[in-house]
PDB file of N, CA and C in Angstrom:
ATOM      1  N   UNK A   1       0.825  -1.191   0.000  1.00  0.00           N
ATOM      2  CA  UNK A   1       0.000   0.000   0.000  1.00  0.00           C
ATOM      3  C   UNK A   1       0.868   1.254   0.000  1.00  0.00           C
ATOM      4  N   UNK A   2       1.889   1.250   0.945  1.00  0.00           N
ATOM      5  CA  UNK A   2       2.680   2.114   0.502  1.00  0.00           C
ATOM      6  C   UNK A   2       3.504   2.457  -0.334  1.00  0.00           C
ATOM      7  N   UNK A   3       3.905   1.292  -0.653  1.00  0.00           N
ATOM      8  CA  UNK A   3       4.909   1.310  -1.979  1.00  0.00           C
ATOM      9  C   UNK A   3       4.315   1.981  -3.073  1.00  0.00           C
ATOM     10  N   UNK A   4       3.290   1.606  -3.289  1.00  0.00           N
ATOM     11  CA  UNK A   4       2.120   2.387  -4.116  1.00  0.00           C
ATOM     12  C   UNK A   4       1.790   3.787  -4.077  1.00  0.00           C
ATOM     13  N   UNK A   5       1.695   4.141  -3.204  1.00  0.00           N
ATOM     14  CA  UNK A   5       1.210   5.986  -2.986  1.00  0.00           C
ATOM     15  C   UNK A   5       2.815   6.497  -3.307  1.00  0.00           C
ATOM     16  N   UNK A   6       3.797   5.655  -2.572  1.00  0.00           N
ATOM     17  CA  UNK A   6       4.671   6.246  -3.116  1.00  0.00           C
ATOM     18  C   UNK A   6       5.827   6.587  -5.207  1.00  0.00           C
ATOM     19  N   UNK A   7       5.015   4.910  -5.754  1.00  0.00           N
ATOM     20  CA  UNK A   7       5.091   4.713  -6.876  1.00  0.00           C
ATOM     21  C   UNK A   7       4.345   6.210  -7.511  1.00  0.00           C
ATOM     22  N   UNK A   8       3.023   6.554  -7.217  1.00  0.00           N
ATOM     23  CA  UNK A   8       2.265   7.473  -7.725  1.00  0.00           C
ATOM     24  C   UNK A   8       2.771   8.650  -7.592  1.00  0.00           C
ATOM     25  N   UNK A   9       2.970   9.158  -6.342  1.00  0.00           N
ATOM     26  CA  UNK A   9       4.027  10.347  -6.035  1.00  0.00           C
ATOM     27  C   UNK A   9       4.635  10.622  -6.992  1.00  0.00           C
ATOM     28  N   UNK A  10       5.740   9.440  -6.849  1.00  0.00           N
ATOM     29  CA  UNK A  10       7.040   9.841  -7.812  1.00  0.00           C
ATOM     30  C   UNK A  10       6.156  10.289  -9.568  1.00  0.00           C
ATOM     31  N   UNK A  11       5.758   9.617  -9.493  1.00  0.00           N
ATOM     32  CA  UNK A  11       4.615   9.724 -11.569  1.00  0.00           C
ATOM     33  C   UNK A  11       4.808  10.918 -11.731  1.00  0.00           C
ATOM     34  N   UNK A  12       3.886  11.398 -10.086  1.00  0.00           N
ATOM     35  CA  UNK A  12       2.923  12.671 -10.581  1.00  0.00           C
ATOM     36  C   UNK A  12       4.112  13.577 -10.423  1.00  0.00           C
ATOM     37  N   UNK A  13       5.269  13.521 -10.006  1.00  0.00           N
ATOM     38  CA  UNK A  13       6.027  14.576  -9.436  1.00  0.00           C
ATOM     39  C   UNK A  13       6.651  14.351 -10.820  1.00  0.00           C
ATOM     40  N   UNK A  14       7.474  13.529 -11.524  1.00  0.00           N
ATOM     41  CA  UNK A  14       7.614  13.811 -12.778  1.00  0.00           C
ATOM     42  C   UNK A  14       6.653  13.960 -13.908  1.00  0.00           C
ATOM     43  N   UNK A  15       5.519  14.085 -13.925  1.00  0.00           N
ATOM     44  CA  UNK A  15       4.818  14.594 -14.829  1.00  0.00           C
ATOM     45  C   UNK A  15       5.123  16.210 -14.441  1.00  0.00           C
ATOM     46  N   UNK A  16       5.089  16.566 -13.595  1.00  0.00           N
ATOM     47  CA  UNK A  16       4.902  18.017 -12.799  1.00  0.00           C
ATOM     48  C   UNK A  16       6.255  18.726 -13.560  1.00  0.00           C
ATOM     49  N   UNK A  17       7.517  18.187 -13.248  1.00  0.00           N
ATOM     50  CA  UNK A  17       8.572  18.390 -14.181  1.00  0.00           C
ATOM     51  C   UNK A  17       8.468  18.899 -15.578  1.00  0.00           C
ATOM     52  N   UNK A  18       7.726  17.796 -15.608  1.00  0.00           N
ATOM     53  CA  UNK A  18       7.872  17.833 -17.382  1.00  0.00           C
ATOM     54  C   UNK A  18       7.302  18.911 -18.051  1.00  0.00           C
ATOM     55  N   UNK A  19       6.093  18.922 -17.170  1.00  0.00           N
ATOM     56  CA  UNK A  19       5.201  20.066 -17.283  1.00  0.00           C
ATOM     57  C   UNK A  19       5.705  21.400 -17.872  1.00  0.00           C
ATOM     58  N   UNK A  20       6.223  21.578 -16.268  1.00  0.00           N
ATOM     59  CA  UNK A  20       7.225  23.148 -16.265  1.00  0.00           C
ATOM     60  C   UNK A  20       7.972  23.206 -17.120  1.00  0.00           C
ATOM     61  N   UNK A  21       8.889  22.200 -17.604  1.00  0.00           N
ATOM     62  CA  UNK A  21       9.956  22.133 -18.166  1.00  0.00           C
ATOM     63  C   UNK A  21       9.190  22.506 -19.852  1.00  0.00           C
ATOM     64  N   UNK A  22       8.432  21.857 -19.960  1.00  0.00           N
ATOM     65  CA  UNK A  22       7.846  22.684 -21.610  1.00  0.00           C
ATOM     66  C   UNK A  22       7.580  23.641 -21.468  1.00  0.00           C
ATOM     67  N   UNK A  23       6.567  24.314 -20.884  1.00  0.00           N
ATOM     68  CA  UNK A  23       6.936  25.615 -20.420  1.00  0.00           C
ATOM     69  C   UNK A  23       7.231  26.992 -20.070  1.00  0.00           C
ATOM     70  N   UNK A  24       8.833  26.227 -20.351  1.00  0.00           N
ATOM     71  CA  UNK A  24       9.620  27.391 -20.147  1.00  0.00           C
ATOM     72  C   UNK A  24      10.727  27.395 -21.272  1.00  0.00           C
ATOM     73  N   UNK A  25      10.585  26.101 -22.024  1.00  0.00           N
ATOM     74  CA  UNK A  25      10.893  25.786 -22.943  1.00  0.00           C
ATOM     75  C   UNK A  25      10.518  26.538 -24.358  1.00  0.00           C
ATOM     76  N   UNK A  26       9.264  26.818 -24.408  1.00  0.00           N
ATOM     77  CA  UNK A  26       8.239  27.303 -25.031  1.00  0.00           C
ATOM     78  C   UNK A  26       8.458  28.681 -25.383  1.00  0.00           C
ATOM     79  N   UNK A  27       8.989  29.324 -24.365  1.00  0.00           N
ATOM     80  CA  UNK A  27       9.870  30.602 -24.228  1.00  0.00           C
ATOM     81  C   UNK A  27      11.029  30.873 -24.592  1.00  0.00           C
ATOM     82  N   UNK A  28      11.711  30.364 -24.557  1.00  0.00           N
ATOM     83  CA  UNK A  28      13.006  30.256 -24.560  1.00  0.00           C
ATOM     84  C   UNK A  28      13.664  30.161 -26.306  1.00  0.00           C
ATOM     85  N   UNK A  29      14.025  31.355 -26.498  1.00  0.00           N
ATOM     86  CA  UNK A  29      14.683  31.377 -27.914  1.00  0.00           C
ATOM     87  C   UNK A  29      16.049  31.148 -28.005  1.00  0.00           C
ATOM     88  N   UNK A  30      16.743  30.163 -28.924  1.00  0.00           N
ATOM     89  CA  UNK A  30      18.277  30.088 -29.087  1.00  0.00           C
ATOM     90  C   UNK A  30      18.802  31.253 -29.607  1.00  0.00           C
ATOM     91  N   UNK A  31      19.584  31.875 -29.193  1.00  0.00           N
ATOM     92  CA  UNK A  31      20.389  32.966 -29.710  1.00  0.00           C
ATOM     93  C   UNK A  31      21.397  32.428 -30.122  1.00  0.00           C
ATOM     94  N   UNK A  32      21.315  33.234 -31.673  1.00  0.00           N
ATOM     95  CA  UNK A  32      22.859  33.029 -32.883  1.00  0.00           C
ATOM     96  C   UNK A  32      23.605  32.885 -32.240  1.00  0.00           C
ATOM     97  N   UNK A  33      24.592  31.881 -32.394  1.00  0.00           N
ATOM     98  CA  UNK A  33      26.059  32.785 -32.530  1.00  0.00           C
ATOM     99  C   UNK A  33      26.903  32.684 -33.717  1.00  0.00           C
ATOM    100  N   UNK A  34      27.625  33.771 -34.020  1.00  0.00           N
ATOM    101  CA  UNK A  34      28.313  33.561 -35.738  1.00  0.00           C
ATOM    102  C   UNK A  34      29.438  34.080 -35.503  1.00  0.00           C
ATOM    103  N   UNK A  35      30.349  33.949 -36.351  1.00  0.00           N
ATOM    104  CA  UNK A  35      31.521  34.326 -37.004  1.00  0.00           C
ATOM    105  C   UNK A  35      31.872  35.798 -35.783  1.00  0.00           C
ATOM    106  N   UNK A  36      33.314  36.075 -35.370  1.00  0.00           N
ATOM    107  CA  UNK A  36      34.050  37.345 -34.337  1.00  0.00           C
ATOM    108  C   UNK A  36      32.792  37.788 -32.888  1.00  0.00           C
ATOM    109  N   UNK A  37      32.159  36.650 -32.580  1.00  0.00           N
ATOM    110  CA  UNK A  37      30.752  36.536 -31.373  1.00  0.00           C
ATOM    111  C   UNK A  37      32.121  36.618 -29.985  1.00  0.00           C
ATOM    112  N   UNK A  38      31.507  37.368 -29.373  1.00  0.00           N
ATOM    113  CA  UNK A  38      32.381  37.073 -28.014  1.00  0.00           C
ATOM    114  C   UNK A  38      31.612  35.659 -27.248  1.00  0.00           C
ATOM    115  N   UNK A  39      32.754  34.713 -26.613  1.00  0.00           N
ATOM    116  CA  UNK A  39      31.681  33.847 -25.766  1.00  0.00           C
ATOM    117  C   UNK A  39      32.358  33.628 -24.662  1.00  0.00           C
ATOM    118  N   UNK A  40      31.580  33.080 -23.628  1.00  0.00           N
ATOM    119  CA  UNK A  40      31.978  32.293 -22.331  1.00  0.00           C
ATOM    120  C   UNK A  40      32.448  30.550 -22.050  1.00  0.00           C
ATOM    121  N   UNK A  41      33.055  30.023 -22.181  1.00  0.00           N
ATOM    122  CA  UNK A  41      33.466  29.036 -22.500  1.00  0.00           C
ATOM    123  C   UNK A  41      33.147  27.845 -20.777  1.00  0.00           C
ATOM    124  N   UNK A  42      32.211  27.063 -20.476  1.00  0.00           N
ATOM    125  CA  UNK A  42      32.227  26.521 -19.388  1.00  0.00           C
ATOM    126  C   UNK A  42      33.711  25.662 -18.526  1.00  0.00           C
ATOM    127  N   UNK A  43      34.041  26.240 -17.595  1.00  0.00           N
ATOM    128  CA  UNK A  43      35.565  26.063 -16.879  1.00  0.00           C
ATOM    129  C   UNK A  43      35.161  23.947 -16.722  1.00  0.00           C
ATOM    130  N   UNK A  44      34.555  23.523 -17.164  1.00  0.00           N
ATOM    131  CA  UNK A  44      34.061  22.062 -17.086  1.00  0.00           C
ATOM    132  C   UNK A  44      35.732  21.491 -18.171  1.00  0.00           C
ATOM    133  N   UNK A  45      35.277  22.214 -19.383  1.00  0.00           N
ATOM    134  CA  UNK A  45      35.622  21.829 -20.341  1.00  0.00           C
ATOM    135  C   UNK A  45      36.850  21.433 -20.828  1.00  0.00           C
ATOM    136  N   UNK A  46      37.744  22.831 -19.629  1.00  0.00           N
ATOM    137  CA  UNK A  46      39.373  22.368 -19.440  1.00  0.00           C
ATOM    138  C   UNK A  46      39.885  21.835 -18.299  1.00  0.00           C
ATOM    139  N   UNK A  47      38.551  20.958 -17.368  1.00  0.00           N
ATOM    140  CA  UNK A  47      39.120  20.714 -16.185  1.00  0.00           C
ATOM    141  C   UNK A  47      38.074  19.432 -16.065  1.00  0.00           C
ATOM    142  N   UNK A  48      37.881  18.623 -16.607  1.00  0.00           N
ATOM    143  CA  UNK A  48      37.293  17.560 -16.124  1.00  0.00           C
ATOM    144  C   UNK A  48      37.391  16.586 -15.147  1.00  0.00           C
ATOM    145  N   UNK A  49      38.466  16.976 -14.640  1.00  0.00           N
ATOM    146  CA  UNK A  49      38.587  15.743 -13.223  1.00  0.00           C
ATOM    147  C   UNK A  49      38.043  16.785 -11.824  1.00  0.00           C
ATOM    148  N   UNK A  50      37.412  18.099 -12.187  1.00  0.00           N
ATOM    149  CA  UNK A  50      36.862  18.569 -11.183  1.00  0.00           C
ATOM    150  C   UNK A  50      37.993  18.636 -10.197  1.00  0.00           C
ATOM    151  N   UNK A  51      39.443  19.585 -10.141  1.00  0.00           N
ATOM    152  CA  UNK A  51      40.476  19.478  -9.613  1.00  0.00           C
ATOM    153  C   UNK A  51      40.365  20.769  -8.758  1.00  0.00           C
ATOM    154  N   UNK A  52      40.062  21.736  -9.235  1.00  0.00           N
ATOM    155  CA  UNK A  52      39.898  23.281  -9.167  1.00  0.00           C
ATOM    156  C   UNK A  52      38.895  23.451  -7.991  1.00  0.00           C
ATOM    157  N   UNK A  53      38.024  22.875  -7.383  1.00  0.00           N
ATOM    158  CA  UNK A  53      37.471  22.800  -6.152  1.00  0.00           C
ATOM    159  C   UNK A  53      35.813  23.686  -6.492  1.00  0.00           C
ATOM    160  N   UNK A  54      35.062  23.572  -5.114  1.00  0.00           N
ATOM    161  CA  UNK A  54      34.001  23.841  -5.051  1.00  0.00           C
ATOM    162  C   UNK A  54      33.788  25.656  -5.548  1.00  0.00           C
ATOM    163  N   UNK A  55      34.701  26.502  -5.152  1.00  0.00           N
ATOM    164  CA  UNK A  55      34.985  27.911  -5.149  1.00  0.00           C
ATOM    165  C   UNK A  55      35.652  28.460  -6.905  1.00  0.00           C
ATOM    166  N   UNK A  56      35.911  28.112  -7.135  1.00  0.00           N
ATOM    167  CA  UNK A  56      36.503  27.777  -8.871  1.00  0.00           C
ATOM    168  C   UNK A  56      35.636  28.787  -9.484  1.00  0.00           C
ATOM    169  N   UNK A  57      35.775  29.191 -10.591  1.00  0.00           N
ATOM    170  CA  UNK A  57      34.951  29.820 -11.882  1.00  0.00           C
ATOM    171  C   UNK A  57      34.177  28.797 -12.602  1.00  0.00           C
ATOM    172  N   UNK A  58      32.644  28.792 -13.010  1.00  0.00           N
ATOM    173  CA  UNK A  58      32.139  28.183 -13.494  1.00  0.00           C
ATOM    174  C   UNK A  58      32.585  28.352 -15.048  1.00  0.00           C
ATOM    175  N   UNK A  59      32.777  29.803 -15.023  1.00  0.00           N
ATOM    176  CA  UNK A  59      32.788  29.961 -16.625  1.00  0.00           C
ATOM    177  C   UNK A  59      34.274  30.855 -16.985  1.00  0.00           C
ATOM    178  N   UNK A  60      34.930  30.784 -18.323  1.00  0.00           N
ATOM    179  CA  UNK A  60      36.679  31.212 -18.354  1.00  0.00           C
ATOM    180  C   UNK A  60      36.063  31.509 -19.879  1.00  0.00           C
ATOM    181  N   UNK A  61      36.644  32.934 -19.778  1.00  0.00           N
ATOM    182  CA  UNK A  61      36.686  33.755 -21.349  1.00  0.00           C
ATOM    183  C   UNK A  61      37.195  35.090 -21.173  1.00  0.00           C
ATOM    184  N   UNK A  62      36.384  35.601 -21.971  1.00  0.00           N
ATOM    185  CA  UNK A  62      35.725  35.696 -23.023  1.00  0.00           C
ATOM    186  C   UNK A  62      36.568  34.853 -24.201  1.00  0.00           C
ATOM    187  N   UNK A  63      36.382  34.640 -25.260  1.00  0.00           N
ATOM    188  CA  UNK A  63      36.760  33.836 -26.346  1.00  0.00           C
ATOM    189  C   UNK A  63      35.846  34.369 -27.794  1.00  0.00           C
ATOM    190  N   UNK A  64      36.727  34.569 -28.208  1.00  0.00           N
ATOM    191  CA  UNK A  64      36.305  34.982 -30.042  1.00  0.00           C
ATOM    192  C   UNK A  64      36.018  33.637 -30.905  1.00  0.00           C
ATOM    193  N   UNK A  65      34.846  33.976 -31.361  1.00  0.00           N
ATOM    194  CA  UNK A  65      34.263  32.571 -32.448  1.00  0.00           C
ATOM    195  C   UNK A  65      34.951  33.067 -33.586  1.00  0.00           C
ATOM    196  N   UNK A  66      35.837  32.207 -34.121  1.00  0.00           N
ATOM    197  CA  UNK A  66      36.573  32.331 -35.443  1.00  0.00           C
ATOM    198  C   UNK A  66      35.936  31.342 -36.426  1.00  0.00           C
ATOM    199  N   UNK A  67      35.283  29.730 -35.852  1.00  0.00           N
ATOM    200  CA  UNK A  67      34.446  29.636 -37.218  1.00  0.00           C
ATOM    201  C   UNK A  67      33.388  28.636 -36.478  1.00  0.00           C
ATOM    202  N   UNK A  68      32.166  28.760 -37.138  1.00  0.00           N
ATOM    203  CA  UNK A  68      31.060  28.033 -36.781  1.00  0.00           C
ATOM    204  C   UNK A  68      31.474  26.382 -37.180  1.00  0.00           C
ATOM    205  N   UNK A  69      31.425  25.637 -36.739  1.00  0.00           N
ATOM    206  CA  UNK A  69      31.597  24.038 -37.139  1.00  0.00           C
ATOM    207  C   UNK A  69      30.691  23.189 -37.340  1.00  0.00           C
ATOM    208  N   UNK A  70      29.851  23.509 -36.557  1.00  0.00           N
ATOM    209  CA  UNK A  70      28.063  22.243 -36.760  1.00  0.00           C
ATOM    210  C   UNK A  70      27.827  23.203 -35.425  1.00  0.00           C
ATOM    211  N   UNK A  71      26.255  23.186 -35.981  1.00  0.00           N
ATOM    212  CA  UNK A  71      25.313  23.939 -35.051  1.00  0.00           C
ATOM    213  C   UNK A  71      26.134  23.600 -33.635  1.00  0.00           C
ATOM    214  N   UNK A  72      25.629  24.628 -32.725  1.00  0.00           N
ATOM    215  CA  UNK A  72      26.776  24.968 -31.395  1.00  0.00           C
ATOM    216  C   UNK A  72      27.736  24.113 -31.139  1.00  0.00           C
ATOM    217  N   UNK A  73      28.514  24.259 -31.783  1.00  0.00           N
ATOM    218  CA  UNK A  73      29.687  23.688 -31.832  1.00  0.00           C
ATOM    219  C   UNK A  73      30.884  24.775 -32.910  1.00  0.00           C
ATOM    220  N   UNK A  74      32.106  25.254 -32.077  1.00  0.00           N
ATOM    221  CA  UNK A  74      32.380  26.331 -32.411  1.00  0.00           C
ATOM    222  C   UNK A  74      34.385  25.994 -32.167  1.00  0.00           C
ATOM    223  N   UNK A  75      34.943  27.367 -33.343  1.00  0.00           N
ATOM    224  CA  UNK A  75      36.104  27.051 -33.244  1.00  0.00           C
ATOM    225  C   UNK A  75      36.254  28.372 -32.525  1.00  0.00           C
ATOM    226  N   UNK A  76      37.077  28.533 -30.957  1.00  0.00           N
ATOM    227  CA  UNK A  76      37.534  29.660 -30.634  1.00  0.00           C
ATOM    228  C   UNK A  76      38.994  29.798 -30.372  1.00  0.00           C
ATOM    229  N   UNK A  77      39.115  30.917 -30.110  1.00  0.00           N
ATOM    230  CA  UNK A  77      40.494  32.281 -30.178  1.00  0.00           C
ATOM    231  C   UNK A  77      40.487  32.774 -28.961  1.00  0.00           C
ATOM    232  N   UNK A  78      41.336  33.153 -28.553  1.00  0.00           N
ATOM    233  CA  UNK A  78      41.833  33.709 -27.314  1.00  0.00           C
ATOM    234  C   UNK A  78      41.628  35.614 -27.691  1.00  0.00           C
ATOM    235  N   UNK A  79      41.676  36.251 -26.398  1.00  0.00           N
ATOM    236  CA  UNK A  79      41.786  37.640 -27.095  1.00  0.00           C
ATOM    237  C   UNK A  79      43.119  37.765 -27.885  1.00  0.00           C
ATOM    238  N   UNK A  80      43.842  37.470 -27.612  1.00  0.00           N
ATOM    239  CA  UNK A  80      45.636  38.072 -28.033  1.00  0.00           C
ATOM    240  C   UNK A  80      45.401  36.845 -29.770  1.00  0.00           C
ATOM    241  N   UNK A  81      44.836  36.198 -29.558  1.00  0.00           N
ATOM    242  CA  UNK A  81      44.454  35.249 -31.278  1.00  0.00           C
ATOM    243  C   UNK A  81      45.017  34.112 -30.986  1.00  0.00           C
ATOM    244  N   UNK A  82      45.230  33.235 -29.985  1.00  0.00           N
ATOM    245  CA  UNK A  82      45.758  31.987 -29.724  1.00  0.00           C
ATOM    246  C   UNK A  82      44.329  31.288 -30.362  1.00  0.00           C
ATOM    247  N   UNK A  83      44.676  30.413 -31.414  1.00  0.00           N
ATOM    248  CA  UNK A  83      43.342  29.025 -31.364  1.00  0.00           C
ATOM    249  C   UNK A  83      43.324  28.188 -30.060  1.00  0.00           C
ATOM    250  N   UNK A  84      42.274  28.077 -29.676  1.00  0.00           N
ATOM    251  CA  UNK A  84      42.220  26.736 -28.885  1.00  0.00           C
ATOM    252  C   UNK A  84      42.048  25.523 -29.185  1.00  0.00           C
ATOM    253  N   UNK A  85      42.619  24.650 -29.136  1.00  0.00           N
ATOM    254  CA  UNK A  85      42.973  23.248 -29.678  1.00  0.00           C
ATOM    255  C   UNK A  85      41.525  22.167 -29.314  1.00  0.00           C
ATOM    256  N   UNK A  86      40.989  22.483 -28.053  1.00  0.00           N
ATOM    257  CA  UNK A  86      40.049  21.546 -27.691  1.00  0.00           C
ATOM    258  C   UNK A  86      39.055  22.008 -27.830  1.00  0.00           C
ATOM    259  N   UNK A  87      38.379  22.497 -28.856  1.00  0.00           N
ATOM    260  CA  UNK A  87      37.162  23.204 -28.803  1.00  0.00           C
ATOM    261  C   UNK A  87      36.768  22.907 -30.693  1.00  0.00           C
TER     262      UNK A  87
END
């Protein structure tokens, strides 16, 4: 009996999710990015073993889009014009 109210719970609490999650979805427009775009680059990306600690920068840039590659997916530049190799 309980296992049950609690099976249902969980349903309804992800239906409830899902809900919101369209939404706000619904709203939500992708913004371009093209060719000399300034961007923010997520600090994930050059640090994957999560070394840099809880206090760290989420995000390391700015960075110049030098060429579009496949939808968001991008070649960037440093300010001074270094390419970045992993990107």
């Amino acid at each position: 009996m309980l296992e049950e109210r609690r099976a249902k719970a969980h349903l309804k609490n992800l239906h409830y999710h899902r809900v919101i999650a369209r939404l706000y979805n619904q709203r939500i427009r992708p913004r371009p990015i093209g060719t000399g775009d300034l961007v923010l680059m997520r600090a994930e990306v050059s640090d994957p073993g999560h070394t840099r600690g809880r206090l760290a920068p989420k995000w390391e840039g700015p960075y110049h889009v030098t060429q579009v590659v496949h939808d968001r997916t991008y070649a960037l530049s440093t300010m001074e014009g270094k390419t970045l190799p992993w990107t």
